[in-house]
Protein backbone atom coordinates (compact mmCIF):
# COMPACT_ATOMS: atom_id res chain seq x y z
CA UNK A 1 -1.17 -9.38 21.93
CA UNK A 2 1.49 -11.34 20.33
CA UNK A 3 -1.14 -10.79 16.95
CA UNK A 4 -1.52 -6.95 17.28
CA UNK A 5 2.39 -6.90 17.33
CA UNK A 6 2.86 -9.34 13.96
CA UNK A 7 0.07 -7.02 12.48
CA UNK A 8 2.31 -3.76 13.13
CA UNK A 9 5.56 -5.68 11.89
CA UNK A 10 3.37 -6.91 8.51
CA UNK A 11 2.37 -2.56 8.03
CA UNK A 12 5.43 -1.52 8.58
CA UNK A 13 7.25 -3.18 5.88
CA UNK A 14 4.30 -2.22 3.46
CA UNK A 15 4.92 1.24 4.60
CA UNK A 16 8.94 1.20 4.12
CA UNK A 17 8.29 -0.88 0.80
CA UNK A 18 5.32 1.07 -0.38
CA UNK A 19 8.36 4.45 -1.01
CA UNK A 20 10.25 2.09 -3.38
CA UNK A 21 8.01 -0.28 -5.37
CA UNK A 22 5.89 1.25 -7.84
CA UNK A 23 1.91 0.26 -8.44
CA UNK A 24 1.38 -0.48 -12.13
CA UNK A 25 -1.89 1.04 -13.29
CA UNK A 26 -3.32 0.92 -16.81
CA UNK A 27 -6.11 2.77 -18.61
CA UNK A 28 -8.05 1.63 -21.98
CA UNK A 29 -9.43 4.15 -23.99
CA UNK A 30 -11.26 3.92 -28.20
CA UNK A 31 -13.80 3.47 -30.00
CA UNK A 32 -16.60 1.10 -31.51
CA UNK A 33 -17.94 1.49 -34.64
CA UNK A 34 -19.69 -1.17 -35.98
CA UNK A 35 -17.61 -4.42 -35.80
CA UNK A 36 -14.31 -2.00 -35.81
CA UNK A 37 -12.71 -1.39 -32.35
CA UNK A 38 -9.81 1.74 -32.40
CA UNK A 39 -8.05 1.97 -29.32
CA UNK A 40 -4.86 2.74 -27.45
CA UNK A 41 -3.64 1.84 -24.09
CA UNK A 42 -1.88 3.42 -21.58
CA UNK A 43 0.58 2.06 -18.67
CA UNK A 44 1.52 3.99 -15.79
CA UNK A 45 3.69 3.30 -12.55
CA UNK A 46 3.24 5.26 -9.54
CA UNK A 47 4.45 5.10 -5.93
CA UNK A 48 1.71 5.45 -3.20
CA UNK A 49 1.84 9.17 -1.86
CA UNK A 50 4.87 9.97 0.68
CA UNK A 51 2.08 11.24 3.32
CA UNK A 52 0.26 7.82 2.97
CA UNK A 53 3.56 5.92 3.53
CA UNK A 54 4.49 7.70 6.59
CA UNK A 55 1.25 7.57 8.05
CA UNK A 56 1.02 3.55 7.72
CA UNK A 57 4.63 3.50 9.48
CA UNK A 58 3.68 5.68 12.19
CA UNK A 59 0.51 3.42 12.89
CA UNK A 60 2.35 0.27 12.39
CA UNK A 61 4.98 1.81 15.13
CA UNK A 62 1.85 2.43 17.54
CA UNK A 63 0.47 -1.05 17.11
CA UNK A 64 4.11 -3.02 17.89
CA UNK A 65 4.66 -0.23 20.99
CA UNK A 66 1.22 -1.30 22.30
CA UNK A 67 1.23 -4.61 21.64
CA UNK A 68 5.36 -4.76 23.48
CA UNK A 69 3.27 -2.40 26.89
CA UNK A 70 0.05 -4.63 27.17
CA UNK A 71 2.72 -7.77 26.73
CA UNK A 72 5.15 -6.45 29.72
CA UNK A 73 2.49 -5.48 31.69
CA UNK A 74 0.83 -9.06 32.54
């Protein structure tokens, strides 16, 4: 159980760090014409959604709490 625990403690600081640290993203957009290519890109940063966060901190929560009952119960 000692994994299931470790597994819990890796999700739940991708959950508390996934509120701060923003996910760059970038998008390519243009043309071809001929041998001519006319283009612009476009760089974004954006945190994962608050509802997404919390729910990978609640499930990392029930993963160490089971892992801590199945461990204190052999």
């Amino acid at each position: 159980m000692r994994v299931l625990f470790w597994i819990g403690a890796v999700l739940m600081v991708l959950g508390i760090a996934s509120f701060f640290v923003p996910i760059p993203h970038s998008e390519k957009e243009g043309i071809n014409a001929g041998g001519v290519h006319i283009g612009i890109e476009t760089k974004h940063q954006e945190t994962v959604s608050p509802v997404v966060s919390a729910a990978m901190i609640l499930a990392a929560a029930g993963m160490m709490i089971a892992a801590k009952r199945r461990h204190g119960s052999n």
